[in-house]
PDB file of N, CA and C in Angstrom:
ATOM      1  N   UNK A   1     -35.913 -39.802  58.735  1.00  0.00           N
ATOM      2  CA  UNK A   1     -34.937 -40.509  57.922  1.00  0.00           C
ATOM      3  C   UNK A   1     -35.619 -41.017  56.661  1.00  0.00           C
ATOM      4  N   UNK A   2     -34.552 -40.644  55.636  1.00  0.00           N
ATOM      5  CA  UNK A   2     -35.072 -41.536  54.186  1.00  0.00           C
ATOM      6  C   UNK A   2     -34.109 -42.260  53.470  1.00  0.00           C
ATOM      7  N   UNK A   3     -34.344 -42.560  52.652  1.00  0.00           N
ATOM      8  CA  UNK A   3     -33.418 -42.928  51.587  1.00  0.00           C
ATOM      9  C   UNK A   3     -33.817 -42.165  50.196  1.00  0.00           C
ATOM     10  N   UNK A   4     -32.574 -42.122  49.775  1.00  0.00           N
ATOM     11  CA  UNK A   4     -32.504 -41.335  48.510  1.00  0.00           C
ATOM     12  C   UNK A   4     -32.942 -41.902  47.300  1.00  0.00           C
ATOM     13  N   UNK A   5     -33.647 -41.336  46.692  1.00  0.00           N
ATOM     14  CA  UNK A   5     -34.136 -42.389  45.418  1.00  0.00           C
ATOM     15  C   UNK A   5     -33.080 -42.737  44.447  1.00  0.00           C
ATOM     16  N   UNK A   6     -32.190 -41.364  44.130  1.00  0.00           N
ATOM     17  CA  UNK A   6     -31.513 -41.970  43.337  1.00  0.00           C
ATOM     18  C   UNK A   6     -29.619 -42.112  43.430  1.00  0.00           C
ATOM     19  N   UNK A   7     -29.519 -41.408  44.947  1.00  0.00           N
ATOM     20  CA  UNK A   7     -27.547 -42.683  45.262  1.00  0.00           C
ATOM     21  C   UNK A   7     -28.418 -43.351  46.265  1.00  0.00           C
ATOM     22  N   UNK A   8     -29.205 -43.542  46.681  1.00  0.00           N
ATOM     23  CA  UNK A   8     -29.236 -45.087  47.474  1.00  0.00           C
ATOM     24  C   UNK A   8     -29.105 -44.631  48.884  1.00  0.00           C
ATOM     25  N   UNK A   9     -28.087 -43.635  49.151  1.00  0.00           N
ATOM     26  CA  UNK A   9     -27.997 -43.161  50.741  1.00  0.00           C
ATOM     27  C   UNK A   9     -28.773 -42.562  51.550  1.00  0.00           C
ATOM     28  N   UNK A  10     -28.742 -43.380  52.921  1.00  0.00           N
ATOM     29  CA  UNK A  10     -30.014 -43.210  53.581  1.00  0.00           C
ATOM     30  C   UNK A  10     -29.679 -41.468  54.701  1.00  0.00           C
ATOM     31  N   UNK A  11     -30.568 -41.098  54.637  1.00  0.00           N
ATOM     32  CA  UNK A  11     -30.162 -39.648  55.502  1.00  0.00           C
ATOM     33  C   UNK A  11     -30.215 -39.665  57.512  1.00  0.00           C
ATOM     34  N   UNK A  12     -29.275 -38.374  57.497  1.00  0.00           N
ATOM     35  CA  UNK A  12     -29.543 -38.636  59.262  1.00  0.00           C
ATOM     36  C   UNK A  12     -31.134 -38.115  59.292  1.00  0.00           C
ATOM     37  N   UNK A  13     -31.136 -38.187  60.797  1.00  0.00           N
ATOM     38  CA  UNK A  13     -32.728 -38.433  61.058  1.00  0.00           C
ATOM     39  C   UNK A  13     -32.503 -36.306  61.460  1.00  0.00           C
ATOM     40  N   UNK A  14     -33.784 -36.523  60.903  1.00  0.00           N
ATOM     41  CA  UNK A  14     -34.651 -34.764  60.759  1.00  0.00           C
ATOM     42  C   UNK A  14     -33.778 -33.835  59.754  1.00  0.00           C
ATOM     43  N   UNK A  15     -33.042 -34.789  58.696  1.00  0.00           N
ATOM     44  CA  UNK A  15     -32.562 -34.130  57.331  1.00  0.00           C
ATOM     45  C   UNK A  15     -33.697 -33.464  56.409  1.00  0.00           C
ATOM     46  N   UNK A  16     -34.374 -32.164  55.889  1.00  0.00           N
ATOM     47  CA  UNK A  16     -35.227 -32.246  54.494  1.00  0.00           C
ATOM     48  C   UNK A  16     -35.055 -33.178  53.525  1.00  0.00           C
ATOM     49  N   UNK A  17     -36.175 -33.780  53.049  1.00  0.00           N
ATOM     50  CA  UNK A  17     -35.995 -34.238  52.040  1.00  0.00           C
ATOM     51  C   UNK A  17     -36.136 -33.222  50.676  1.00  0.00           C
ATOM     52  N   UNK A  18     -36.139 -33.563  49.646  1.00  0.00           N
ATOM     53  CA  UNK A  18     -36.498 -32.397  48.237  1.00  0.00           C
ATOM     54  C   UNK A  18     -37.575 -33.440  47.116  1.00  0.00           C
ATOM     55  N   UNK A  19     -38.467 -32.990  46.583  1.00  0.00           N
ATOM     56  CA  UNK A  19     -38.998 -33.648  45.859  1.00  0.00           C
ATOM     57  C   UNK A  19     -38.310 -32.996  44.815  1.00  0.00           C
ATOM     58  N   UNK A  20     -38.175 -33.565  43.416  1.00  0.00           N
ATOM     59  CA  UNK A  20     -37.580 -32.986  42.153  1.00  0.00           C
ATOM     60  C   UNK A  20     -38.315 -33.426  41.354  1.00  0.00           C
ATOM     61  N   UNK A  21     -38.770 -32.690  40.020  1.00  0.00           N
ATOM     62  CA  UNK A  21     -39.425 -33.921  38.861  1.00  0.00           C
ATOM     63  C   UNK A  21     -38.229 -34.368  37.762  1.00  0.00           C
ATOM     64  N   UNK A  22     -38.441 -35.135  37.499  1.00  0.00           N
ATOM     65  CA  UNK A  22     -37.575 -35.820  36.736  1.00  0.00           C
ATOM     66  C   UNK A  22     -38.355 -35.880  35.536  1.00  0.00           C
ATOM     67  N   UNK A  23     -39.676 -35.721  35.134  1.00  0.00           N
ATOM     68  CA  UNK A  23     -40.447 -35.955  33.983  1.00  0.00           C
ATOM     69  C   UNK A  23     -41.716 -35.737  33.896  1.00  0.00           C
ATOM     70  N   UNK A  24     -42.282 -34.729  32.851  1.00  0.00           N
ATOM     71  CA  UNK A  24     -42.977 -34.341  32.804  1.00  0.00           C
ATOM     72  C   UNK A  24     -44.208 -35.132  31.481  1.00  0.00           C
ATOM     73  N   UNK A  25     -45.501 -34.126  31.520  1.00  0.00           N
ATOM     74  CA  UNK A  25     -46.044 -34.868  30.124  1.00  0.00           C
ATOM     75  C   UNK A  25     -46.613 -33.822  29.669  1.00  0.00           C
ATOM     76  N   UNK A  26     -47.385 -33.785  28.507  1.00  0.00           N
ATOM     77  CA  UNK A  26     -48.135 -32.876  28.067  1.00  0.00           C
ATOM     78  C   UNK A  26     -49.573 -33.512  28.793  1.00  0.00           C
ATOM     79  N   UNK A  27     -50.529 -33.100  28.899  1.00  0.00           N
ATOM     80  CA  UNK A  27     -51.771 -33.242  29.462  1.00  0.00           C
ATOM     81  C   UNK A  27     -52.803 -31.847  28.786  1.00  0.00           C
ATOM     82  N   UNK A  28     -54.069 -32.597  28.387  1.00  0.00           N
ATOM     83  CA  UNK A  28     -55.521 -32.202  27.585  1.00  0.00           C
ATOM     84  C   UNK A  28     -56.058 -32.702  28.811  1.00  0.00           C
ATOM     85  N   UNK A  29     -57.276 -31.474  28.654  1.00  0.00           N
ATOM     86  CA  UNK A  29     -57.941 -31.662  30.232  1.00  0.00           C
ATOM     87  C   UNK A  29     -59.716 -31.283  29.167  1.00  0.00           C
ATOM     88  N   UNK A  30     -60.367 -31.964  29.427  1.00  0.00           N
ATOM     89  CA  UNK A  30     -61.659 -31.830  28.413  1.00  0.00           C
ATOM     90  C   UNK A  30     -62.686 -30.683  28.724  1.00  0.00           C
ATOM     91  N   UNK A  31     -63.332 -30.031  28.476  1.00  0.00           N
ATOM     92  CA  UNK A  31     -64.158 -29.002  28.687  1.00  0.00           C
ATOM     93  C   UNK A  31     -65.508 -29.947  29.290  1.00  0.00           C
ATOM     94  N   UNK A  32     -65.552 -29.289  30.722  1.00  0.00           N
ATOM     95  CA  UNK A  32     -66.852 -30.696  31.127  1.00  0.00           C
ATOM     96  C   UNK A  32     -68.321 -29.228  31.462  1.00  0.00           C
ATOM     97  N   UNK A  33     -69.652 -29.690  31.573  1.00  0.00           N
ATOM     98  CA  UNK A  33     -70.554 -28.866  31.655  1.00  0.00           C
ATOM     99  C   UNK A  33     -71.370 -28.773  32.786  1.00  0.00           C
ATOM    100  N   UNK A  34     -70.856 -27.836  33.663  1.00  0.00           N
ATOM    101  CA  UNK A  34     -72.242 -27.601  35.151  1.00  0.00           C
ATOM    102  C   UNK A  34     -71.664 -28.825  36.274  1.00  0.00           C
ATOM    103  N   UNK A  35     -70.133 -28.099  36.333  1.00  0.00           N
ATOM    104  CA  UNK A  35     -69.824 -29.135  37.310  1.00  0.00           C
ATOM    105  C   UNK A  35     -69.050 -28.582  38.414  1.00  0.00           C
ATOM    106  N   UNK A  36     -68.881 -27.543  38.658  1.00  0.00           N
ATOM    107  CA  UNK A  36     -68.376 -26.320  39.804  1.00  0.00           C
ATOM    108  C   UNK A  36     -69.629 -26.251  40.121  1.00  0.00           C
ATOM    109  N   UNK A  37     -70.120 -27.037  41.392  1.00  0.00           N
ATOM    110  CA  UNK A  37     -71.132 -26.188  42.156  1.00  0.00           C
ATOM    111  C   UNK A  37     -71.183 -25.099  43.178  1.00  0.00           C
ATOM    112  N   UNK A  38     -71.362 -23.568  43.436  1.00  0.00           N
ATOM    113  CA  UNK A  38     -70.877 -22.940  44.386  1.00  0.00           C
ATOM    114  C   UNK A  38     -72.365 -22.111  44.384  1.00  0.00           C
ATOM    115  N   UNK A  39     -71.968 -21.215  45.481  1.00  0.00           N
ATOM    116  CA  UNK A  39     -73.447 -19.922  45.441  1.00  0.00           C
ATOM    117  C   UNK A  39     -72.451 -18.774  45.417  1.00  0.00           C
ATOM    118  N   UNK A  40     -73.158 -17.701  44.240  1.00  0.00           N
ATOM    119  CA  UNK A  40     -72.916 -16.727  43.897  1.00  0.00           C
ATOM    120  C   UNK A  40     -73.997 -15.272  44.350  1.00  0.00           C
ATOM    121  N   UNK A  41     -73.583 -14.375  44.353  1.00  0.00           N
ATOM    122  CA  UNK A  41     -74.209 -13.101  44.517  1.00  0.00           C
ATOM    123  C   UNK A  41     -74.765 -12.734  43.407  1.00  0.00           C
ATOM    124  N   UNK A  42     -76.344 -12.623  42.960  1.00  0.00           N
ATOM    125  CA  UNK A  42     -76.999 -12.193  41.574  1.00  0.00           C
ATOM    126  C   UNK A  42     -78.130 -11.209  41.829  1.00  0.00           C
ATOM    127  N   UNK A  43     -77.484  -9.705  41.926  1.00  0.00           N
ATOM    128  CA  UNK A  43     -78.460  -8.931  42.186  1.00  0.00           C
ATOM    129  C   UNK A  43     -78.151  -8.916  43.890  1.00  0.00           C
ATOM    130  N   UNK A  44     -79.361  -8.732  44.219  1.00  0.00           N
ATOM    131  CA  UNK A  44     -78.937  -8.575  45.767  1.00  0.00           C
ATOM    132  C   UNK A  44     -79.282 -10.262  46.815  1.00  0.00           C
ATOM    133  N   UNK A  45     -79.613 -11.439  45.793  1.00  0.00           N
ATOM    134  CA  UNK A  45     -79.914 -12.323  46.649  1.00  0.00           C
ATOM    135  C   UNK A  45     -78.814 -13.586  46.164  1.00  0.00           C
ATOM    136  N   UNK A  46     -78.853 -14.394  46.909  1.00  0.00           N
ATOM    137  CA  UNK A  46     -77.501 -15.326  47.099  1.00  0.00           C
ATOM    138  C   UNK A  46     -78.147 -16.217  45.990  1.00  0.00           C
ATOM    139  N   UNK A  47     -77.452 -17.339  45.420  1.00  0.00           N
ATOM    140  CA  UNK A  47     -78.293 -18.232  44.280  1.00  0.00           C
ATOM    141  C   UNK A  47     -76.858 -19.337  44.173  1.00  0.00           C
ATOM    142  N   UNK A  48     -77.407 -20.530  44.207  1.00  0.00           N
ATOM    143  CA  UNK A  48     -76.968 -21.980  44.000  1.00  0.00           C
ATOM    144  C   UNK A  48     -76.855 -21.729  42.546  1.00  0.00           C
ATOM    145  N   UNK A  49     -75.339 -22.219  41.927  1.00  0.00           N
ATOM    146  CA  UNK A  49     -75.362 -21.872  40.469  1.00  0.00           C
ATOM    147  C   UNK A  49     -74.581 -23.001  40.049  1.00  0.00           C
ATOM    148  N   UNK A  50     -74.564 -23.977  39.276  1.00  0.00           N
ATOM    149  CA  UNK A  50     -73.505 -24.503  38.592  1.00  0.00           C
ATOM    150  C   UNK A  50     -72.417 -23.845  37.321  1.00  0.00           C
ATOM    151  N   UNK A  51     -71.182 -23.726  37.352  1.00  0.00           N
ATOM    152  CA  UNK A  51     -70.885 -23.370  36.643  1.00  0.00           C
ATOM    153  C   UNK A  51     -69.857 -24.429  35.460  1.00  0.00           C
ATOM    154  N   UNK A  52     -69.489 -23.819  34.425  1.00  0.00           N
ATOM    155  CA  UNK A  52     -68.835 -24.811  33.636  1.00  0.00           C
ATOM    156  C   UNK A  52     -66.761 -24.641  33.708  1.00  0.00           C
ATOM    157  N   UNK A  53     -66.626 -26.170  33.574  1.00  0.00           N
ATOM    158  CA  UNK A  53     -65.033 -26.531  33.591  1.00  0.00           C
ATOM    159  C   UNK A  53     -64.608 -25.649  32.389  1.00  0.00           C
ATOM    160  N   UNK A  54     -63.629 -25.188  31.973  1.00  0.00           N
ATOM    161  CA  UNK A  54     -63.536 -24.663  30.610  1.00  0.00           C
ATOM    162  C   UNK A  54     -62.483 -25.771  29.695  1.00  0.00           C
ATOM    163  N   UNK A  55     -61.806 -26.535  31.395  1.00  0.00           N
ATOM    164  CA  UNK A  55     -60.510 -27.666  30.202  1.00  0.00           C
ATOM    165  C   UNK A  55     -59.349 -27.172  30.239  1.00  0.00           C
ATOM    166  N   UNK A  56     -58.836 -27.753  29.095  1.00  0.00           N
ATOM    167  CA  UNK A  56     -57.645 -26.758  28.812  1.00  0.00           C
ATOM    168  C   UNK A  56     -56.293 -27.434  28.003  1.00  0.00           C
ATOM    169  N   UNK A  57     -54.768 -27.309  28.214  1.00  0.00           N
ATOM    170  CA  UNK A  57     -53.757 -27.702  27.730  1.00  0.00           C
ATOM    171  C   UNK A  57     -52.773 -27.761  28.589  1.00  0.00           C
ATOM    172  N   UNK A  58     -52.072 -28.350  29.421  1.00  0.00           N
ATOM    173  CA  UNK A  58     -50.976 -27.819  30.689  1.00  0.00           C
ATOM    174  C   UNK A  58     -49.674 -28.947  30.666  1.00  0.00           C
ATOM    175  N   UNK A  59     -49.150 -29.063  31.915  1.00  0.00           N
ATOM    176  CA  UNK A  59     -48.358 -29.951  31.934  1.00  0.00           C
ATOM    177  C   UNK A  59     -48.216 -30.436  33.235  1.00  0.00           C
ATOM    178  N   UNK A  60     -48.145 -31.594  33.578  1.00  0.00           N
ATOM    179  CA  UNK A  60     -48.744 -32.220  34.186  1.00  0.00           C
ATOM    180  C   UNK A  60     -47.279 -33.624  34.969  1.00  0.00           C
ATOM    181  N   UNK A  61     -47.020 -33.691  36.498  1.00  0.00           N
ATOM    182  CA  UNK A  61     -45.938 -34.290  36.862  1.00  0.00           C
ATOM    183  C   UNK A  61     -45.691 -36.118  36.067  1.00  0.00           C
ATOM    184  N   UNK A  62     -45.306 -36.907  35.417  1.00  0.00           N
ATOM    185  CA  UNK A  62     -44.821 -37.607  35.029  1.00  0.00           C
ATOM    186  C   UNK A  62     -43.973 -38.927  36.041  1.00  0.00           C
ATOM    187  N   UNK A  63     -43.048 -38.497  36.742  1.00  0.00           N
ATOM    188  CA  UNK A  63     -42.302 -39.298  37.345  1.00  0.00           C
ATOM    189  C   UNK A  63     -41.657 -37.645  37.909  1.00  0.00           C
ATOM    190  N   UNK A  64     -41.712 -38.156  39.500  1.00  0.00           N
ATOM    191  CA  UNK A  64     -40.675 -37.599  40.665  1.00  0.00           C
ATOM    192  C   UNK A  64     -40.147 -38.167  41.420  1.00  0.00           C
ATOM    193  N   UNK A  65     -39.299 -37.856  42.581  1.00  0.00           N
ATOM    194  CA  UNK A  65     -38.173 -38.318  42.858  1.00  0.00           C
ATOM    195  C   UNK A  65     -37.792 -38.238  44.436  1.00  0.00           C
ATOM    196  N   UNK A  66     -37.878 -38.732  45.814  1.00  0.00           N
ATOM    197  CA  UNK A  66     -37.390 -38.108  46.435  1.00  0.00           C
ATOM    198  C   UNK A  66     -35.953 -38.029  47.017  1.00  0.00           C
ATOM    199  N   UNK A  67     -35.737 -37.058  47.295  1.00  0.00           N
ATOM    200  CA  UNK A  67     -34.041 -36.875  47.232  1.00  0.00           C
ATOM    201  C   UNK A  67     -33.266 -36.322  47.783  1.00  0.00           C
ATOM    202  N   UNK A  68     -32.097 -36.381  48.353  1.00  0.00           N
ATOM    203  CA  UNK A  68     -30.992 -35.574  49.570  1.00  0.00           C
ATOM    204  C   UNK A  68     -30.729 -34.260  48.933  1.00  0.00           C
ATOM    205  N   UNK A  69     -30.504 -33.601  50.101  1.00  0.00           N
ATOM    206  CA  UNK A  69     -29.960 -32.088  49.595  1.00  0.00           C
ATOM    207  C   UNK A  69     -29.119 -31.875  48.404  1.00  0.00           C
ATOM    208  N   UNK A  70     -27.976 -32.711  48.184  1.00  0.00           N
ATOM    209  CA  UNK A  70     -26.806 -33.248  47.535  1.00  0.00           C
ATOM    210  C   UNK A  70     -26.819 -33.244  46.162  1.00  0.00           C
ATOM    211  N   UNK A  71     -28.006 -34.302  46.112  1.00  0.00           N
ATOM    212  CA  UNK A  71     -28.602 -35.043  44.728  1.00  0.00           C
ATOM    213  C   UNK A  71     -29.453 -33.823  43.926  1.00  0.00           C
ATOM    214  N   UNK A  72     -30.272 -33.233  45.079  1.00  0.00           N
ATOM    215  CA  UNK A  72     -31.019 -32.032  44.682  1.00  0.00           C
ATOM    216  C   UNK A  72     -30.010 -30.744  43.634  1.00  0.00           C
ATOM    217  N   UNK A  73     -29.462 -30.225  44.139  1.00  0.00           N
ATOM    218  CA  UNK A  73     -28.263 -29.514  43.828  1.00  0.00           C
ATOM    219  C   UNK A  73     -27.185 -29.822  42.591  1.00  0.00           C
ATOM    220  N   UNK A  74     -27.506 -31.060  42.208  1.00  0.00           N
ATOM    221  CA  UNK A  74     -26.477 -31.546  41.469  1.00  0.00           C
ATOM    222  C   UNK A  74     -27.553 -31.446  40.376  1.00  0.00           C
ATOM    223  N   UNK A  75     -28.748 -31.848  40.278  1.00  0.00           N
ATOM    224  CA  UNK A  75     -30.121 -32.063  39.352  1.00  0.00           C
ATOM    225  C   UNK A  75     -30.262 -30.445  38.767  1.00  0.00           C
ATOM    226  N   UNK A  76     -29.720 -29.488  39.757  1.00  0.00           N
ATOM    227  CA  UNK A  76     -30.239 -27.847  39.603  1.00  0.00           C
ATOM    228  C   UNK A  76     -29.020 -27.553  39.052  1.00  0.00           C
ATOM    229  N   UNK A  77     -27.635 -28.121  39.143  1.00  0.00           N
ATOM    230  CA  UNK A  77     -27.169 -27.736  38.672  1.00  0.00           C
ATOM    231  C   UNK A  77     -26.967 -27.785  37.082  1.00  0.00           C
ATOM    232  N   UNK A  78     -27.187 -28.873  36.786  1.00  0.00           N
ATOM    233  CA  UNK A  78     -27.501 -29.899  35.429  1.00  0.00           C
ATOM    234  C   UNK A  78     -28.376 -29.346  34.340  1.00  0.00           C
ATOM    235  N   UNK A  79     -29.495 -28.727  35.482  1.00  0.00           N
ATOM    236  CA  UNK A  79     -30.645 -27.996  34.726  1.00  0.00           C
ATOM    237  C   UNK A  79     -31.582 -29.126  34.168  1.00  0.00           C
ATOM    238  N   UNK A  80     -31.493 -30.636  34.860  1.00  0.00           N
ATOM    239  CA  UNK A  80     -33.031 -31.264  34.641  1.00  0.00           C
ATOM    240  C   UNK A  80     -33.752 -30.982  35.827  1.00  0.00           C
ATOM    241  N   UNK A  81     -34.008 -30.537  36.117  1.00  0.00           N
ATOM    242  CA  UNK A  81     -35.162 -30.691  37.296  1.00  0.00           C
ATOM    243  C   UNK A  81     -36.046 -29.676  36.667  1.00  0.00           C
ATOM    244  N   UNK A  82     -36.219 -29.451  35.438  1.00  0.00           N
ATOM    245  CA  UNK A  82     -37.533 -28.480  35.124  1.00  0.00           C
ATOM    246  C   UNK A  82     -37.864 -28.886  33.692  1.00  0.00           C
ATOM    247  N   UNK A  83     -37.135 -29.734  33.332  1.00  0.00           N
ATOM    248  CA  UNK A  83     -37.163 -29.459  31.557  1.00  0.00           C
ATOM    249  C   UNK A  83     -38.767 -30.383  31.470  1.00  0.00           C
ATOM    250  N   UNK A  84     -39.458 -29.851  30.280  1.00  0.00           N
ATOM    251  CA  UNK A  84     -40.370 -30.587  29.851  1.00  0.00           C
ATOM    252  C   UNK A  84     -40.049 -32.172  28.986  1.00  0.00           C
ATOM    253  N   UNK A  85     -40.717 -33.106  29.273  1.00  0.00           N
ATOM    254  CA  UNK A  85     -40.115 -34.426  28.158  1.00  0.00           C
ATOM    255  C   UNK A  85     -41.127 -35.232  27.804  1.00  0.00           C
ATOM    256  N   UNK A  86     -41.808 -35.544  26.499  1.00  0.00           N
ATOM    257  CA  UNK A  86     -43.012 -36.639  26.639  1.00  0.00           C
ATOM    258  C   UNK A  86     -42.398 -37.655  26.628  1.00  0.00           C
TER     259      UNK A  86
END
C-alpha cells in the first residue's frame, strides 16, 4: 500500500506503484583523471590499470513522483512525464 503523491489516494494493498519524472535538469559532469580502477589484458599478461572519467553533458532526474496507475496514464497522456525543464 501507498499513497499517491499527487491525488492523495491511498492504494489497495499489492497495487504497482509507477515512478514518473516530473522534472528534469541539465547536468555537466567534469572530466576527472585515473579514477576507474580495473585489470585489463596487455599483451598476454593481466595488468592493474587506472583509467580516465571522460565527463560529459546529460540530463539528469530533478524531482519524481510516486504514483497510481491512474495518475500515471493521465501524466502519459498529457505528454509530461518526459519533457526536459531547467
Amino acid at each position: 500500500m501507498y499513497k499517491c503523491e499527487l491525488c492523495g489516494t491511498v492504494s489497495a494493498p499489492r497495487t504497482p506503484a509507477q515512478k514518473v519524472i516530473l522534472q528534469t535538469r541539465r547536468a555537466t559532469y567534469p572530466h576527472h583523471q585515473k579514477v576507474n580502477a580495473c585489470w585489463k589484458w596487455i599483451g598476454d599478461r593481466r595488468r592493474f590499470v587506472r583509467t580516465d572519467d571522460p565527463g560529459g553533458v546529460g540530463w539528469e532526474c530533478a524531482r519524481e513522483a510516486l504514483v497510481c496507475e491512474s495518475c500515471a496514464k493521465k501524466l502519459k497522456s498529457n505528454g509530461l512525464e518526459s519533457l526536459p525543464s531547467d
